[in-house]
Protein backbone atom coordinates (compact mmCIF):
# COMPACT_ATOMS: atom_id res chain seq x y z
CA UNK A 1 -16.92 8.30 -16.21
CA UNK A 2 -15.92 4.99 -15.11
CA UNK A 3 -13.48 3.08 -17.04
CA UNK A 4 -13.40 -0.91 -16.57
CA UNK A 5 -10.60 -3.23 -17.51
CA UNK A 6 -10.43 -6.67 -19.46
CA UNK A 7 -9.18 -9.20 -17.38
CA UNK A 8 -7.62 -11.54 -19.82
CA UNK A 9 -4.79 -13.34 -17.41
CA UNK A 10 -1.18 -13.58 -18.78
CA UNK A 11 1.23 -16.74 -18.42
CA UNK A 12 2.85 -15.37 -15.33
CA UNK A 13 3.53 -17.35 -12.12
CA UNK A 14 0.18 -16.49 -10.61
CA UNK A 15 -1.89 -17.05 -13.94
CA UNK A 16 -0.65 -20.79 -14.02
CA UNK A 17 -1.00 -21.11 -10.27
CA UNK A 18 -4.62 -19.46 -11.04
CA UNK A 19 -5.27 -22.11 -13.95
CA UNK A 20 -3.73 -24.83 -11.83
CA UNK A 21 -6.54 -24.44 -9.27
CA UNK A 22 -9.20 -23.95 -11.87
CA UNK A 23 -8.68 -26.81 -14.12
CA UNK A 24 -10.06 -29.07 -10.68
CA UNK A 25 -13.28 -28.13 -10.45
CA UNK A 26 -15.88 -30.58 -10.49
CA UNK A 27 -17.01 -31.90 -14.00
CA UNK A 28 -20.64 -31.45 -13.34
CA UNK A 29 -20.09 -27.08 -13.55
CA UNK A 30 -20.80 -26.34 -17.18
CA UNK A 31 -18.32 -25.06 -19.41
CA UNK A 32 -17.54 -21.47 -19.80
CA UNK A 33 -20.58 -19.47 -21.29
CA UNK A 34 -22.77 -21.85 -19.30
CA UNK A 35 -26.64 -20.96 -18.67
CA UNK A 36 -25.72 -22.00 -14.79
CA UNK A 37 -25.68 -19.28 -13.05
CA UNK A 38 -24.65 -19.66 -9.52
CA UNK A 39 -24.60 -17.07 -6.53
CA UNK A 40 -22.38 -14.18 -7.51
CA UNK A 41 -18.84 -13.77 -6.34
CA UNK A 42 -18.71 -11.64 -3.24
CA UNK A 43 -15.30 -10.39 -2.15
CA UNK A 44 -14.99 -9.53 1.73
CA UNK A 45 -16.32 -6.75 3.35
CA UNK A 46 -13.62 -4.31 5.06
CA UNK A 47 -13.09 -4.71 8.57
CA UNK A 48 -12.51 -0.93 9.04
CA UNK A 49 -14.72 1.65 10.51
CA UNK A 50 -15.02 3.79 7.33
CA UNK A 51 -17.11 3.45 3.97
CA UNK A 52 -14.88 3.17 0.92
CA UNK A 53 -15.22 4.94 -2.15
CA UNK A 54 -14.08 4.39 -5.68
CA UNK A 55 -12.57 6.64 -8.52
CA UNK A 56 -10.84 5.49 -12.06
CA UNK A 57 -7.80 8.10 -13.27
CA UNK A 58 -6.79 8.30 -16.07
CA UNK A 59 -2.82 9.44 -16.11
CA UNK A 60 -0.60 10.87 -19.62
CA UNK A 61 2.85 10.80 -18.94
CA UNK A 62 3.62 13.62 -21.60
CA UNK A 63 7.45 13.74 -20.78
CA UNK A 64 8.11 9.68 -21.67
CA UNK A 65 7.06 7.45 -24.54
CA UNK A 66 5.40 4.32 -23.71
CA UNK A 67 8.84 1.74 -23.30
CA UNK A 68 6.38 -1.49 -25.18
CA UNK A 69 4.52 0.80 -27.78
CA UNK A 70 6.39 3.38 -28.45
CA UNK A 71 4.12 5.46 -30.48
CA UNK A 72 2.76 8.04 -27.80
CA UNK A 73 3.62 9.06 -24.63
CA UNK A 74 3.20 6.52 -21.42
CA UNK A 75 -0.62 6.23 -20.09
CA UNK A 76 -1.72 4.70 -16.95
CA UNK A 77 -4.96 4.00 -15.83
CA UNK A 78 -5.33 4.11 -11.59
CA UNK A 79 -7.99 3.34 -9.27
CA UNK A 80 -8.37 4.93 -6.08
CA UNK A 81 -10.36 4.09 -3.21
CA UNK A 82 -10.05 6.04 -0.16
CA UNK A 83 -12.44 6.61 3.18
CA UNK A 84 -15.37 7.70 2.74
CA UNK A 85 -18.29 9.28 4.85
CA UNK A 86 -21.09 7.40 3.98
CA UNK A 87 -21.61 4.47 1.61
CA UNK A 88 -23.59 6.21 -1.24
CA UNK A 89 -23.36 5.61 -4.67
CA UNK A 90 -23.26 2.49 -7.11
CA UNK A 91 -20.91 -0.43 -6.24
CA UNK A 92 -17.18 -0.40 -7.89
CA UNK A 93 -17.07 -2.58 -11.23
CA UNK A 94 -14.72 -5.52 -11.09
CA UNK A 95 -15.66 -6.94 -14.53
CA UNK A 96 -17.97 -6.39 -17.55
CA UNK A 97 -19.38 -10.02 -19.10
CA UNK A 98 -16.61 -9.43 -22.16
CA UNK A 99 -14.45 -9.04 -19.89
CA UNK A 100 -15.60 -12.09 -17.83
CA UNK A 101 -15.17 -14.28 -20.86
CA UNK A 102 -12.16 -13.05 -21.95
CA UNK A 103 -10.57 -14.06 -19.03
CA UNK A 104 -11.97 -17.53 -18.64
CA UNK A 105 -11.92 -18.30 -21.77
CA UNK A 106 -8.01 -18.78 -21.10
CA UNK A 107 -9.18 -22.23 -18.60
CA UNK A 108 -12.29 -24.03 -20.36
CA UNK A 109 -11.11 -26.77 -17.41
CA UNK A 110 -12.50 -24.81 -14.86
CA UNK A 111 -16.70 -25.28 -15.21
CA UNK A 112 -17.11 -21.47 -14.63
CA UNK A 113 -20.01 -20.06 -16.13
CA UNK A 114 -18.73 -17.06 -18.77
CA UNK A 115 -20.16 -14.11 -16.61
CA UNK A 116 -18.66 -15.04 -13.26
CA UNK A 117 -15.90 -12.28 -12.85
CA UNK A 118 -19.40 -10.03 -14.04
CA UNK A 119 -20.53 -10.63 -11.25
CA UNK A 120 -18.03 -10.58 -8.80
CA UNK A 121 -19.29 -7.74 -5.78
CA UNK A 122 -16.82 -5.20 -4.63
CA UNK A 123 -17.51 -3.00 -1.61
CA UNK A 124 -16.41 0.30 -2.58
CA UNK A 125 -18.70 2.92 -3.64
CA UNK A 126 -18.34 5.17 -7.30
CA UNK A 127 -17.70 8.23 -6.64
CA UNK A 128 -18.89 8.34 -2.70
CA UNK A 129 -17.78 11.66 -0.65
CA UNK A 130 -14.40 11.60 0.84
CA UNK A 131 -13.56 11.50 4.42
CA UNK A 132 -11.94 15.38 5.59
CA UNK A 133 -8.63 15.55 6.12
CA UNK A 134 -5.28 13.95 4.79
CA UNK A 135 -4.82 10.56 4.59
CA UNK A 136 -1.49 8.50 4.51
CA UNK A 137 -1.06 7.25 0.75
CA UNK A 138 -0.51 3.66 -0.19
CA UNK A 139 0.08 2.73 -3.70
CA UNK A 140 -0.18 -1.18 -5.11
CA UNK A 141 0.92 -2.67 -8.06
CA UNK A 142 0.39 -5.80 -9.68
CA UNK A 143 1.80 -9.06 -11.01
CA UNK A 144 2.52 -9.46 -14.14
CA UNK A 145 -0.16 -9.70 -16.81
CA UNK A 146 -2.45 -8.85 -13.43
CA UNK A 147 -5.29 -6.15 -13.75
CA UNK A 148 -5.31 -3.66 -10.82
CA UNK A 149 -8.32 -4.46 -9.30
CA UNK A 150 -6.50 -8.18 -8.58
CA UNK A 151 -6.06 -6.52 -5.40
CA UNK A 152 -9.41 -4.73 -4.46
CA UNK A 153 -9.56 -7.21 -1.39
CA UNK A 154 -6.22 -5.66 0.34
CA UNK A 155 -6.93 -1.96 -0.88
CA UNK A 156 -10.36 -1.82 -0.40
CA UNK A 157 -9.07 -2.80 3.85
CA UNK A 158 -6.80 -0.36 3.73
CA UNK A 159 -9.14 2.76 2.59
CA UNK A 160 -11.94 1.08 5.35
CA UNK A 161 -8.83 1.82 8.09
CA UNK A 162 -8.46 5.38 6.80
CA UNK A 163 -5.88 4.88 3.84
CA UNK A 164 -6.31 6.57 0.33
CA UNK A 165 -4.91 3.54 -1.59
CA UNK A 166 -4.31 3.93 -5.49
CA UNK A 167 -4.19 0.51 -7.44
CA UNK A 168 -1.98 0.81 -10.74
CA UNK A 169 -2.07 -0.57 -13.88
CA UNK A 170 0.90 -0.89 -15.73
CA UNK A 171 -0.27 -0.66 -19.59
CA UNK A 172 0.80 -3.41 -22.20
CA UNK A 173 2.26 -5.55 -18.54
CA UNK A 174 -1.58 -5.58 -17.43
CA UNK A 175 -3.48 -8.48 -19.37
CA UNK A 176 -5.60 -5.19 -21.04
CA UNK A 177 -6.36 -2.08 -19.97
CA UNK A 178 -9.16 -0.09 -20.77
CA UNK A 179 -8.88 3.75 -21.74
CA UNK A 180 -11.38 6.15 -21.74
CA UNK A 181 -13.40 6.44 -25.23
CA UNK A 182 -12.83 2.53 -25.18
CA UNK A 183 -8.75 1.67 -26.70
CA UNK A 184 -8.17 -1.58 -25.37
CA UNK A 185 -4.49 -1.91 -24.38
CA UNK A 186 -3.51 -5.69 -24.86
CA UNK A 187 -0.64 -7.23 -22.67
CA UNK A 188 3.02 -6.90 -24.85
CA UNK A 189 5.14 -8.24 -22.36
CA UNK A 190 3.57 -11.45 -21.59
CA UNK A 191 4.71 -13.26 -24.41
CA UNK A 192 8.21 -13.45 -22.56
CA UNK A 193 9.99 -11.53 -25.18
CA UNK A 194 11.07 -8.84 -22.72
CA UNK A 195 13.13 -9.18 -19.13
CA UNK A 196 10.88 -9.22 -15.97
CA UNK A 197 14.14 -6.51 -14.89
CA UNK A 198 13.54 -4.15 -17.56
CA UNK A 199 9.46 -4.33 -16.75
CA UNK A 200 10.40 -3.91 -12.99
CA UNK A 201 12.24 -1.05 -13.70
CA UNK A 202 9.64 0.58 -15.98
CA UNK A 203 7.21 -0.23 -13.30
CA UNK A 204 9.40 2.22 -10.92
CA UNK A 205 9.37 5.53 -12.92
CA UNK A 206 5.24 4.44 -13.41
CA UNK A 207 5.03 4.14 -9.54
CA UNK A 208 7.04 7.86 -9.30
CA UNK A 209 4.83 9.21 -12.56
CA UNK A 210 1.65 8.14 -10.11
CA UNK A 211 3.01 9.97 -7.25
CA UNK A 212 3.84 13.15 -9.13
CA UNK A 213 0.37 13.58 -10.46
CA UNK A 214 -1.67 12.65 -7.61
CA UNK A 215 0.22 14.38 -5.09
CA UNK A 216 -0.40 17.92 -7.69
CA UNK A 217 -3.99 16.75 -8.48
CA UNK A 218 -6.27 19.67 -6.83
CA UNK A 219 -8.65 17.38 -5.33
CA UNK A 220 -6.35 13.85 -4.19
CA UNK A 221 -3.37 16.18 -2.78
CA UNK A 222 -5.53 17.76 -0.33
CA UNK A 223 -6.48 14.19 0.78
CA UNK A 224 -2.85 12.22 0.63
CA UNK A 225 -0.38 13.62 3.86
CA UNK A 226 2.52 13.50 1.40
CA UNK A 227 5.22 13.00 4.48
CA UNK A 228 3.87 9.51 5.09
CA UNK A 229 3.86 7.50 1.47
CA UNK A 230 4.04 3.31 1.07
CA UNK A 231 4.52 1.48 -1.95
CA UNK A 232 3.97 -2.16 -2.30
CA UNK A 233 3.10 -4.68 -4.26
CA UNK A 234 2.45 -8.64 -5.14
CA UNK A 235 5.01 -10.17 -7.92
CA UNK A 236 6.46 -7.99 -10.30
CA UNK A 237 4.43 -5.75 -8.24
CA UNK A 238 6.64 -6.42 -5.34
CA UNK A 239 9.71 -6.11 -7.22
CA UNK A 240 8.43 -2.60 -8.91
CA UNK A 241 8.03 -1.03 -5.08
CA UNK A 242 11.53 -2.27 -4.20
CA UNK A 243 12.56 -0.52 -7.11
CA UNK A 244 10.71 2.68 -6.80
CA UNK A 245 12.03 2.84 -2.84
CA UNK A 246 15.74 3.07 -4.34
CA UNK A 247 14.75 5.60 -6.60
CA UNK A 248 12.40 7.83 -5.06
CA UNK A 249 13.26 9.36 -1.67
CA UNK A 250 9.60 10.30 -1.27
CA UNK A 251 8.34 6.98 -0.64
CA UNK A 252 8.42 6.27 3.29
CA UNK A 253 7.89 2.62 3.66
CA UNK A 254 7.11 -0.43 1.35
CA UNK A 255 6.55 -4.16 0.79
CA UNK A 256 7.35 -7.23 -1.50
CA UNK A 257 4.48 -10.07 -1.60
CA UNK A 258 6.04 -12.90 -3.16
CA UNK A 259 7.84 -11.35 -5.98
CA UNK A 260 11.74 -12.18 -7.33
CA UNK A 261 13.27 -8.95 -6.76
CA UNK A 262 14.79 -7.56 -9.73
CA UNK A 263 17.44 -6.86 -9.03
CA UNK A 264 18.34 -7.51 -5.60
CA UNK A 265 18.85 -4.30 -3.78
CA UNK A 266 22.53 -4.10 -3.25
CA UNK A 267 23.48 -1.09 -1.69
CA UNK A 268 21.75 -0.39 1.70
CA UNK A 269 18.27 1.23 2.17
CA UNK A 270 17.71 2.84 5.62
CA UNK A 271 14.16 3.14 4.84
CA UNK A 272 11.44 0.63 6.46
CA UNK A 273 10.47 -2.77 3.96
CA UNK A 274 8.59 -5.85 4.68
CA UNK A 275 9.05 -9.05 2.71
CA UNK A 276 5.81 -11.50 2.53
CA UNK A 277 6.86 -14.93 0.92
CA UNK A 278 4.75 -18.15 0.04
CA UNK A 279 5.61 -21.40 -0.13
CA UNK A 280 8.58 -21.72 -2.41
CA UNK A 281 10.19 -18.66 -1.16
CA UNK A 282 11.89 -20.92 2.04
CA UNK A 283 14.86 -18.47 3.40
CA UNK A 284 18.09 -19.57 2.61
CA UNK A 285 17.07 -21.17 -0.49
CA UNK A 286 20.45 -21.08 -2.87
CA UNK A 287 18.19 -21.23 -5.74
CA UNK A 288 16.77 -18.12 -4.71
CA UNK A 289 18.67 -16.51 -3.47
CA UNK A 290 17.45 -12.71 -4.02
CA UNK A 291 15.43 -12.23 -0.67
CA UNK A 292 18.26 -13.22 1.29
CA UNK A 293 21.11 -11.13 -0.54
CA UNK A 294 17.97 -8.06 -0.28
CA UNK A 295 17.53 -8.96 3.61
CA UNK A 296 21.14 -7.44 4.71
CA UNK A 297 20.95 -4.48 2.70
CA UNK A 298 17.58 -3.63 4.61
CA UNK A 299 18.70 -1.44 7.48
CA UNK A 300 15.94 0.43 8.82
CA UNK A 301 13.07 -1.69 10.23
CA UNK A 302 12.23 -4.60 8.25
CA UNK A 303 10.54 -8.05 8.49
CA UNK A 304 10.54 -11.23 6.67
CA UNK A 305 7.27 -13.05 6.86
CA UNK A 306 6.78 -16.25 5.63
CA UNK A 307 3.24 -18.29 4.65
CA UNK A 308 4.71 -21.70 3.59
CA UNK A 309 0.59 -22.41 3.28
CA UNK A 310 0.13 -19.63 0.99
CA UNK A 311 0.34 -20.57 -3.05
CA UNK A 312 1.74 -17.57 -5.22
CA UNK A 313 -1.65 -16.12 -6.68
CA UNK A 314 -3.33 -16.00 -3.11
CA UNK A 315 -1.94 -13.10 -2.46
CA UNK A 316 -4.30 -11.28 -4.72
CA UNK A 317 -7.77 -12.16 -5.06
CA UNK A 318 -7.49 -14.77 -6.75
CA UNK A 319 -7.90 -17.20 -3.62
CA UNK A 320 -10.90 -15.93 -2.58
CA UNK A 321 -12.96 -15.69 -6.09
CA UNK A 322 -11.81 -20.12 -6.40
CA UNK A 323 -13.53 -20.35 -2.76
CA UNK A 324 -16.51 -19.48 -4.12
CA UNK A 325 -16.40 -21.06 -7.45
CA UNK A 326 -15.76 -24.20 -5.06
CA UNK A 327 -11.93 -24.75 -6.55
CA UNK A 328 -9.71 -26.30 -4.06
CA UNK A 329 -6.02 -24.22 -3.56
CA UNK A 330 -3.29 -26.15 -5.25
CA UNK A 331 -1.35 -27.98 -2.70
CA UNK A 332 2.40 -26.46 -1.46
CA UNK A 333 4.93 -28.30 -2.13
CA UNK A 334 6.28 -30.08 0.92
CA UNK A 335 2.94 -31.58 1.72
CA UNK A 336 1.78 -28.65 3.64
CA UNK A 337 -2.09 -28.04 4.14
CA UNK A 338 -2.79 -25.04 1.59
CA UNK A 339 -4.49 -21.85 3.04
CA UNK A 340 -7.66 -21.23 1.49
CA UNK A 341 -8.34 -18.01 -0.31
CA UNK A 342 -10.61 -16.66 2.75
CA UNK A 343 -7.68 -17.29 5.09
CA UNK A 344 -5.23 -15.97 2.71
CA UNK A 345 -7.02 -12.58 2.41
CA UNK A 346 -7.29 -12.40 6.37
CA UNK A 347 -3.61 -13.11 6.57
CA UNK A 348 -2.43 -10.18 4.22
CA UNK A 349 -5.02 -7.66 5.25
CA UNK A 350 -3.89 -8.04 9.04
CA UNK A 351 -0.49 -8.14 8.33
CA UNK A 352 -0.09 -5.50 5.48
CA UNK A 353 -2.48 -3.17 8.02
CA UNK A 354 -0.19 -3.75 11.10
CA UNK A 355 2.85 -2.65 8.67
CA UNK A 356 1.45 0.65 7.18
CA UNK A 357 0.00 1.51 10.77
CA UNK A 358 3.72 0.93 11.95
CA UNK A 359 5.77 2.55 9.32
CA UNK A 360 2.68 5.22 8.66
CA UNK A 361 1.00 6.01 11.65
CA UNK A 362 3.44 5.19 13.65
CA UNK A 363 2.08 2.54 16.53
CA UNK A 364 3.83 0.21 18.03
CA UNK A 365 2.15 -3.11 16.75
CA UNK A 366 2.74 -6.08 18.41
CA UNK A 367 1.88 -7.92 15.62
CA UNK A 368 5.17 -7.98 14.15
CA UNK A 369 7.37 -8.52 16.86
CA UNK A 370 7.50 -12.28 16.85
CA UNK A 371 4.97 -15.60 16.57
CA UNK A 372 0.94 -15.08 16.81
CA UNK A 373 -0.89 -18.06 18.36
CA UNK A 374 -3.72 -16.38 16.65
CA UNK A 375 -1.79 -16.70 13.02
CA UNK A 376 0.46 -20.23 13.33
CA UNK A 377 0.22 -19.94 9.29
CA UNK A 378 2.74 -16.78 9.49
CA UNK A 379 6.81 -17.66 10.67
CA UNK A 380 8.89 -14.54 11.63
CA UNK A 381 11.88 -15.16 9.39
CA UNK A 382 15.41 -13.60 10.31
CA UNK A 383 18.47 -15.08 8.12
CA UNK A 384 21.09 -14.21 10.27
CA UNK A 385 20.00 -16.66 13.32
């Protein structure tokens, strides 16, 4: 059975940045629920060799009580995409049309008929048969109030390269998340009542909980090589795999796109971690100063790469969908020229491949060893010159 999740956006960083962009489209788009129905949303193929499919999981966490609802045990919803052999099957949902409206009924600014995130076109295939073999493991979470499949673009990339990726919902942190039989989970934590530390942390044992049962599930732990593991994430997300590294020795490698990391990590980890930050994340910034205090406890490889161009949603998919709606990026501070959503997407999919094919496979990758004339839009950052 599939299982589909409600989209309704939180007030998180990214949401406003989200609702920034949309409230400038052009006045002539009619409101939400419009009859206009314009060319659906296609996200961008993979550039990989393989076909990706798609599975939903549904996890029970019988051993913990849910830390925002406590009236059952924690429940997580996953999906996985992974390589696949041939492209068969019906394509991954994104969004149903309640879903759709849900979510943009939050910005009647924005001109987008009701049913566009209905009709927004993934690549990955329900259910399609699974490339033989073991497969390194990457697992993504979220930003806050963020559905999972906020980053299909990245994940989807990774399976095409031979990656089984798992993209995690964090329930009552997610905007809503959908359960089988139909339970709606509504977001708890976006009303600000709790600390973005406390969810960060909660997000680490969810992170080890989704380890744990895929790497025992008969069918996904004969496709995951359980030696070579990465954990990343955008936001909270970020901040979550930072976490979960500290805590879990099983995780090899991970990554932080753009989130505050909560807290910093102050005592050393001698375990690869890259660092992706966006325009307000400048190093040496006093007023944030958590990447910088993170950077020197980082010693195994690590990198610090930073898009000034790149606004704080973009590093989902979130970019891409406003290219197609027409909605310009919000401009970076500074005056920069803002990286559109396609560009964005190119940016984290090369990058965020190079890593895991470093810190996973193994390869040397050029890539990371200093300035691309082919990516002026990235800066190699290193605080201590």
């Amino acid at each position: 059975m599939i299982h589909k999740l409600v989209p309704l956006l939180a007030a998180s960083a990214a949401a406003m940045a989200f609702a920034g962009a949309a409230s400038a489209a052009p006045s002539s788009a009619g409101p939400a629920g419009s009859a206009t129905t314009p060319n659906p949303v296609v996200l961008p193929a993979p550039t990989g060799p393989h076909p990706v499919g798609w599975q939903a999981l549904h996890l029970v966490d019988k051993k913990r009580t849910d830390p925002w609802v406590p009236t059952g045990p924690r429940e997580l919803m996953v999906s996985m995409l992974y390589p696949a052999t041939v492209a068969r099957g019906d394509r991954a949902p994104y969004a149903s049309e309640a879903e759709s409206r849900l979510m943009l009924g939050l910005f009647p600014a924005s001109g987008a008929p009701g049913d566009t995130m209905a009709r927004v076109r993934t690549n990955a295939r329900v259910g399609a048969p699974a490339l033989p073999g073991r497969s390194p493991l990457v697992v993504l979470s979220p930003g806050k109030g963020f559905p999972r499949w906020t980053l299909t673009t990245v994940g989807e990339d990774l399976a095409s390269h031979g990656y089984v990726v798992a993209l995690v919902d964090h329930t009552y942190e997610a905007a809503a998340v959908t359960f089988p039989g139909g339970h709606v989970a509504e977001c708890q934590v976006c009303r600000g009542e709790v600390r973005d530390a406390a969810i960060a942390a909660s997000r680490a044992l969810d992170l080890s909980f989704v380890l744990d049962s895929l790497l025992a599930d008969k069918h996904y732990g004969r496709m995951i090589d359980r030696h070579e593991i990465l954990v990343g994430g955008h936001s909270l997300g970020g901040a979550a795999a930072a976490n979960t590294m500290v805590a879990d020795p099983r995780v090899d490698a991970g990554f932080n796109m753009d989130g505050t990391f909560l807290p910093p990590i102050t005592q050393d980890l001698a375990r690869p971690f890259l660092m992706v930050s966006g325009e307000d994340r400048v190093p040496g910034n006093i007023t944030i100063p958590d990447w910088d205090q993170t950077w020197a406890h980082l010693t195994s490889t690590k990198h610090w790469l930073h898009m000034p161009g790149i606004g704080h949603a973009f590093f989902s998919d979130v970019g891409v969908i406003l290219d197609q709606l027409n909605l310009p990026p919000r401009p970076p501070s500074g005056g920069l020229t803002p990286v559109s959503g396609k560009r964005a997407v190119q940016l984290m999919r090369t990058y965020l491949g190079a890593w895991a094919d470093l810190t996973l496979r193994h390869r040397h990758e050029p890539l990371l060893d200093g300035p691309s004339p082919r990516f002026p839009d990235v800066e190699i950052v290193d605080p201590t010159h």
